[in-house]
C-alpha atoms as a PDB file:
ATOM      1  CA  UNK A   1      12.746  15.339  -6.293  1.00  0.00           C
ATOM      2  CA  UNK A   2      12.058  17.470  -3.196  1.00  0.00           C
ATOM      3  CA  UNK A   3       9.377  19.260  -1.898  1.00  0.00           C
ATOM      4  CA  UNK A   4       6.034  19.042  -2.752  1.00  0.00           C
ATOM      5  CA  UNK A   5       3.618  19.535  -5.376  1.00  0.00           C
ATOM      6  CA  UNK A   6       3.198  17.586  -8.593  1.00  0.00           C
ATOM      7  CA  UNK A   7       6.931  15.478  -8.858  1.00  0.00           C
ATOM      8  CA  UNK A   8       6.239  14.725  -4.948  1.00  0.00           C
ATOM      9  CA  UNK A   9       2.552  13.347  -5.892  1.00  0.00           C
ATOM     10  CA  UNK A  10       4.755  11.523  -8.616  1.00  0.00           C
ATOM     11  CA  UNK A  11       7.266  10.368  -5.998  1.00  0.00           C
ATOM     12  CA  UNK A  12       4.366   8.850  -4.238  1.00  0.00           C
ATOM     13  CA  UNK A  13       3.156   6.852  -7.060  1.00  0.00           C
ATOM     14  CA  UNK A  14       6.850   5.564  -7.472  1.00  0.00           C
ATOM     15  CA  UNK A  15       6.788   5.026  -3.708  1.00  0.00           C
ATOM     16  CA  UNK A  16       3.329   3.201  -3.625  1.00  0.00           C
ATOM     17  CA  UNK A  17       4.311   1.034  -6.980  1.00  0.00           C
ATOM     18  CA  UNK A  18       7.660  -0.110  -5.097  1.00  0.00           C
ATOM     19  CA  UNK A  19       6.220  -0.399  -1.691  1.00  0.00           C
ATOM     20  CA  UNK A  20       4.313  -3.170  -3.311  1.00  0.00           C
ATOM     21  CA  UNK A  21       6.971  -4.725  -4.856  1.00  0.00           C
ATOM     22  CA  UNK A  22       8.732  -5.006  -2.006  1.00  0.00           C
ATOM     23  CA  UNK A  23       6.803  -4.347   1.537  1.00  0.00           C
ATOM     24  CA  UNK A  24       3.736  -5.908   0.677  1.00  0.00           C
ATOM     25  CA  UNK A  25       5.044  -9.048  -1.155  1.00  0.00           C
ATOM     26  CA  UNK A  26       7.383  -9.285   1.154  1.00  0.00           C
ATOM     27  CA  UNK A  27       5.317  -9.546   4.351  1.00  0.00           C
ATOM     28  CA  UNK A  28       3.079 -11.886   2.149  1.00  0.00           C
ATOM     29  CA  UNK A  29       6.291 -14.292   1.710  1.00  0.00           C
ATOM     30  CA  UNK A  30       7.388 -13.939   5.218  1.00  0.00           C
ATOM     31  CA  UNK A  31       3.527 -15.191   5.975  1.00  0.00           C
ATOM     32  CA  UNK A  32       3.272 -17.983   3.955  1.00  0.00           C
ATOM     33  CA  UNK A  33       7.273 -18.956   4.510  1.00  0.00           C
ATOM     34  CA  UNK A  34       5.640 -19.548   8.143  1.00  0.00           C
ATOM     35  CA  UNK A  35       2.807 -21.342   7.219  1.00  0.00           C
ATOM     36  CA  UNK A  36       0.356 -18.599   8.724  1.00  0.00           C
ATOM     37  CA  UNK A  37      -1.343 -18.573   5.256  1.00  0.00           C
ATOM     38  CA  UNK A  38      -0.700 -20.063   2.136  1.00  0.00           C
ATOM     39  CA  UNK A  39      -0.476 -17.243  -0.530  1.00  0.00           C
ATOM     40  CA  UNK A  40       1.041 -16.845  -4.246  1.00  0.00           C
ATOM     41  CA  UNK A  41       3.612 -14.009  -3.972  1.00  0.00           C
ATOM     42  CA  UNK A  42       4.258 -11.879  -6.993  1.00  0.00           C
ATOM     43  CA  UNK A  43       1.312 -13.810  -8.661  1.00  0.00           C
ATOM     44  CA  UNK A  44       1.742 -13.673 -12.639  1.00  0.00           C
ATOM     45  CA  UNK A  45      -1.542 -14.847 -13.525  1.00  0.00           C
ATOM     46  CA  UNK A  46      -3.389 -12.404 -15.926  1.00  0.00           C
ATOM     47  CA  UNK A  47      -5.888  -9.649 -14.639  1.00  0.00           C
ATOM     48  CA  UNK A  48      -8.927  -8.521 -17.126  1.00  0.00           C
ATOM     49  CA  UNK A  49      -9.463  -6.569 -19.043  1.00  0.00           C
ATOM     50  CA  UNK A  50      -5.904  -6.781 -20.680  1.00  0.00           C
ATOM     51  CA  UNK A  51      -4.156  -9.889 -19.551  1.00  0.00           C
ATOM     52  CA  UNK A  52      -1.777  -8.074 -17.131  1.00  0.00           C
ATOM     53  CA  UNK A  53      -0.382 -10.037 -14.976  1.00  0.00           C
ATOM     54  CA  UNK A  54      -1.654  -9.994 -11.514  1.00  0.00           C
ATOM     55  CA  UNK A  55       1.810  -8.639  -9.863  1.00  0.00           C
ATOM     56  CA  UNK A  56       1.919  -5.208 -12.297  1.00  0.00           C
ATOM     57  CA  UNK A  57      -1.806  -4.790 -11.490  1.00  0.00           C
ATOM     58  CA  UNK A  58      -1.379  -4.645  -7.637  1.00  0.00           C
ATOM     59  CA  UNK A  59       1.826  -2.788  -7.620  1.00  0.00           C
ATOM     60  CA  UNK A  60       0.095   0.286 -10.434  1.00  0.00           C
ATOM     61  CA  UNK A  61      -3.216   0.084  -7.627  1.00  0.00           C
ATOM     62  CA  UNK A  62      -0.185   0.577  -4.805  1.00  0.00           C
ATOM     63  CA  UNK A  63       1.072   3.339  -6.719  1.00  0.00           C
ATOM     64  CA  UNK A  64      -2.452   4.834  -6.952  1.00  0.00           C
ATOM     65  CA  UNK A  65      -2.683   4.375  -3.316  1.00  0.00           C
ATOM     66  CA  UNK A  66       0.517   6.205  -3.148  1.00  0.00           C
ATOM     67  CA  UNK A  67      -1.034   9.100  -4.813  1.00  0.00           C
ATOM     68  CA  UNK A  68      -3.373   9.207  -1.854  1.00  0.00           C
ATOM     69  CA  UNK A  69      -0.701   8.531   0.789  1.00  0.00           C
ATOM     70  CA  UNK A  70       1.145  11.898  -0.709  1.00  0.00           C
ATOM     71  CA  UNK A  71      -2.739  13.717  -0.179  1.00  0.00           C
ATOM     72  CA  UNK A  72      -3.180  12.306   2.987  1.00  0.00           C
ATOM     73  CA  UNK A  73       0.343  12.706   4.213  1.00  0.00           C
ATOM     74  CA  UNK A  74       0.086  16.459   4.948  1.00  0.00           C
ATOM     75  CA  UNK A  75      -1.528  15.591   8.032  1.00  0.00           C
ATOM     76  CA  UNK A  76       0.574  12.636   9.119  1.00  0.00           C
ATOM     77  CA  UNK A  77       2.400  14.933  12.506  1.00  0.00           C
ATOM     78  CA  UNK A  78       6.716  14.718  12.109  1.00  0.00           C
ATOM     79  CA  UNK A  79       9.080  12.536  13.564  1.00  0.00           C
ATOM     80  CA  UNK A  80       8.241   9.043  15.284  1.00  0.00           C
ATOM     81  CA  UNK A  81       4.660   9.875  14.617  1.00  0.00           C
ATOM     82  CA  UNK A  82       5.062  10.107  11.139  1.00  0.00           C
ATOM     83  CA  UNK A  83       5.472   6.117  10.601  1.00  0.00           C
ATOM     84  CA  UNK A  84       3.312   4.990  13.296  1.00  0.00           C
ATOM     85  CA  UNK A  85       0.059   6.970  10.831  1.00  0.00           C
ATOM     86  CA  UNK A  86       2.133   5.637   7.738  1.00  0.00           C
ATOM     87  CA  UNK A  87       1.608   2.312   8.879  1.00  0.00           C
ATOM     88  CA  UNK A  88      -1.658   2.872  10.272  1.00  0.00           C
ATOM     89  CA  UNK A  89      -3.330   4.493   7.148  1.00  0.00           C
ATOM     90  CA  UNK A  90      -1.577   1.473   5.311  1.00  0.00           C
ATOM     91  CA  UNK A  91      -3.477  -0.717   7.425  1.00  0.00           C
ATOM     92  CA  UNK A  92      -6.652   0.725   6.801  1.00  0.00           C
ATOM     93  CA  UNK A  93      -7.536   2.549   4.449  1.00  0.00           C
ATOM     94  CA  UNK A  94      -6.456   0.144   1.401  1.00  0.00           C
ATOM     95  CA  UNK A  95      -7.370  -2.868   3.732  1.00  0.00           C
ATOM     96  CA  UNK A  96     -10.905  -1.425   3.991  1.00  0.00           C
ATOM     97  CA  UNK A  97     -11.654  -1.038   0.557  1.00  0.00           C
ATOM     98  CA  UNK A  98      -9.822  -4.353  -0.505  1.00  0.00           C
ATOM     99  CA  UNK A  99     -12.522  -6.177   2.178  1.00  0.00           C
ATOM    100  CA  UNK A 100     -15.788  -3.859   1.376  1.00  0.00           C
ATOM    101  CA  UNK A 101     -15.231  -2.898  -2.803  1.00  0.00           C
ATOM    102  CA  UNK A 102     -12.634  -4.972  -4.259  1.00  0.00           C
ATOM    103  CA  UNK A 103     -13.331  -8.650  -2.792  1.00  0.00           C
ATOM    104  CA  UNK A 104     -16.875  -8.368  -3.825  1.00  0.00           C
ATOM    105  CA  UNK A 105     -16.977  -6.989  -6.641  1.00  0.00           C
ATOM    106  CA  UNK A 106     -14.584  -9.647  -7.566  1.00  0.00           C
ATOM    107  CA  UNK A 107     -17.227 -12.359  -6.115  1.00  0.00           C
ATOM    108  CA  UNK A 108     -15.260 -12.422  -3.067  1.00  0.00           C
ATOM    109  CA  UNK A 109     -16.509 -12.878   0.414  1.00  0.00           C
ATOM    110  CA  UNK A 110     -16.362  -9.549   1.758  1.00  0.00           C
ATOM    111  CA  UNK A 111     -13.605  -9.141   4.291  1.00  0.00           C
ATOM    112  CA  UNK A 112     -12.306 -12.746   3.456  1.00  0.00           C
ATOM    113  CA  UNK A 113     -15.017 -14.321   5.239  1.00  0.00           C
ATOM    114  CA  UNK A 114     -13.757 -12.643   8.082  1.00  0.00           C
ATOM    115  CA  UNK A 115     -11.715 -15.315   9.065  1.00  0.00           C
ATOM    116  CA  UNK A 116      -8.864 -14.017  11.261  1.00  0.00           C
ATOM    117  CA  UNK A 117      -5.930 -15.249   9.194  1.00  0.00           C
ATOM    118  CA  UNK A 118      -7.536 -13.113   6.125  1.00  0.00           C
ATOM    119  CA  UNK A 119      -7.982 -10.258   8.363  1.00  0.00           C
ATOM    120  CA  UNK A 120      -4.666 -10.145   9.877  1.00  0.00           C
ATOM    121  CA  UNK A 121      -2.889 -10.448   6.593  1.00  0.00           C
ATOM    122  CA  UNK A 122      -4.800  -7.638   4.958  1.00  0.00           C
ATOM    123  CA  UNK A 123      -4.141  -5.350   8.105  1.00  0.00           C
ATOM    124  CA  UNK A 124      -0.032  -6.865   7.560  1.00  0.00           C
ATOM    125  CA  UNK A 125       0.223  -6.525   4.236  1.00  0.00           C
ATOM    126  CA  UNK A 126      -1.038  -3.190   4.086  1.00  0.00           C
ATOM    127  CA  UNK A 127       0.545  -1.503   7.211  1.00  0.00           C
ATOM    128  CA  UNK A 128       4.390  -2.837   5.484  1.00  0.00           C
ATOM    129  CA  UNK A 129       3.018  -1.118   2.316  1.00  0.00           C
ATOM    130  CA  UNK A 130       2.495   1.804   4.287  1.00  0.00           C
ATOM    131  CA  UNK A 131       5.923   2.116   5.497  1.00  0.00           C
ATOM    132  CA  UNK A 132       7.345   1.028   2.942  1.00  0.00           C
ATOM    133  CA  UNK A 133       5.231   4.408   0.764  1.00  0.00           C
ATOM    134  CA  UNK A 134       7.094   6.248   3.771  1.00  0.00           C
ATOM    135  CA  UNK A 135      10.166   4.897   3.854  1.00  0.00           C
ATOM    136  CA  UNK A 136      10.291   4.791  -0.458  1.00  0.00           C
ATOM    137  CA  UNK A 137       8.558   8.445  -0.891  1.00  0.00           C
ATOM    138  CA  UNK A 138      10.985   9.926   1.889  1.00  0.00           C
ATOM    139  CA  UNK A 139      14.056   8.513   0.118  1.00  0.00           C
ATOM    140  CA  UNK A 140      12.523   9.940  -3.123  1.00  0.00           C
ATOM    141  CA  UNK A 141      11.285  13.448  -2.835  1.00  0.00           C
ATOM    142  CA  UNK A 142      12.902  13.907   1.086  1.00  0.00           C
ATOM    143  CA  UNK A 143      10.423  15.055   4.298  1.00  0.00           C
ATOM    144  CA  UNK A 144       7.324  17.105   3.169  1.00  0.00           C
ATOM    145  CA  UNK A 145       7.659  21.033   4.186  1.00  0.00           C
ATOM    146  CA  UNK A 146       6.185  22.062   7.354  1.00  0.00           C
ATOM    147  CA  UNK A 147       3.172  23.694   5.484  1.00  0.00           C
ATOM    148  CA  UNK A 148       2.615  21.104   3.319  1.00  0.00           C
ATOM    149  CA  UNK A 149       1.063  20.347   0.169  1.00  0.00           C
ATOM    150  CA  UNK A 150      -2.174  22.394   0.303  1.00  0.00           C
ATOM    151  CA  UNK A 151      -0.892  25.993   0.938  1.00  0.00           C
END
């Protein structure tokens, strides 16, 4: 896949879905191996309405996310830049609506409480799963063009 247009947008979802798999869990692991939080990684437990379990439902949300990434993307600048916005709109763009939708609409306190260990791993988390979109959508469908997706 190379380019843009409707394989890169399904790059990104590819990108977003693996990113999960392995950025985001993985920064979660490397959290809770060091006792900063104590976390399930790649938690199986089943999501409603269909029983999925909870690992397939974050990663298909990270893939959705990757969707936007690809949208968003054609105004990340080139070269260093690039990951430095990658990891930034990791960081907060999904972190923000994990702490002000999801959490509380899942009975959640909003923003875990806003207890700095929540907040720091949501900002973590995220920002790996943004380079990891990068990294994963780049290895995928190559560098965007220069004009991007929205001639």
């Amino acid at each position: 896949m190379e380019g843009n247009g409707a394989l890169r947008y399904l790059g990104g979802f590819a990108a977003g879905f693996v990113a999960t798999l392995v950025f985001h869990q993985g920064i979660l692991a490397l959290l809770t191996g060091i006792h900063y939080i104590d976390a399930t990684t790649f938690p199986q437990q089943p999501t409603a309405p269909f029983g999925v379990p909870a690992i397939w439902s974050l990663a298909f949300w990270g893939g959705v996310w990757g969707l936007i990434f690809v949208a968003a993307e054609v105004w990340f600048p080139r070269g260093a830049g690039y990951w430095i916005v990658a990891v930034l709109f990791g960081a907060i763009f999904p972190t923000l609506v994990a702490w002000f939708v999801v959490f509380p609409l899942k009975g959640m306190a909003m923003a875990g409480g806003f207890r700095a260990s929540a907040l720091v791993t949501g900002l973590a988390v995220n920002g790996a799963w943004g380079l990891g979109t990068g990294l994963f959508l780049r290895a995928f469908c190559g560098a965007r063009e220069a004009e991007g997706v929205f001639r």
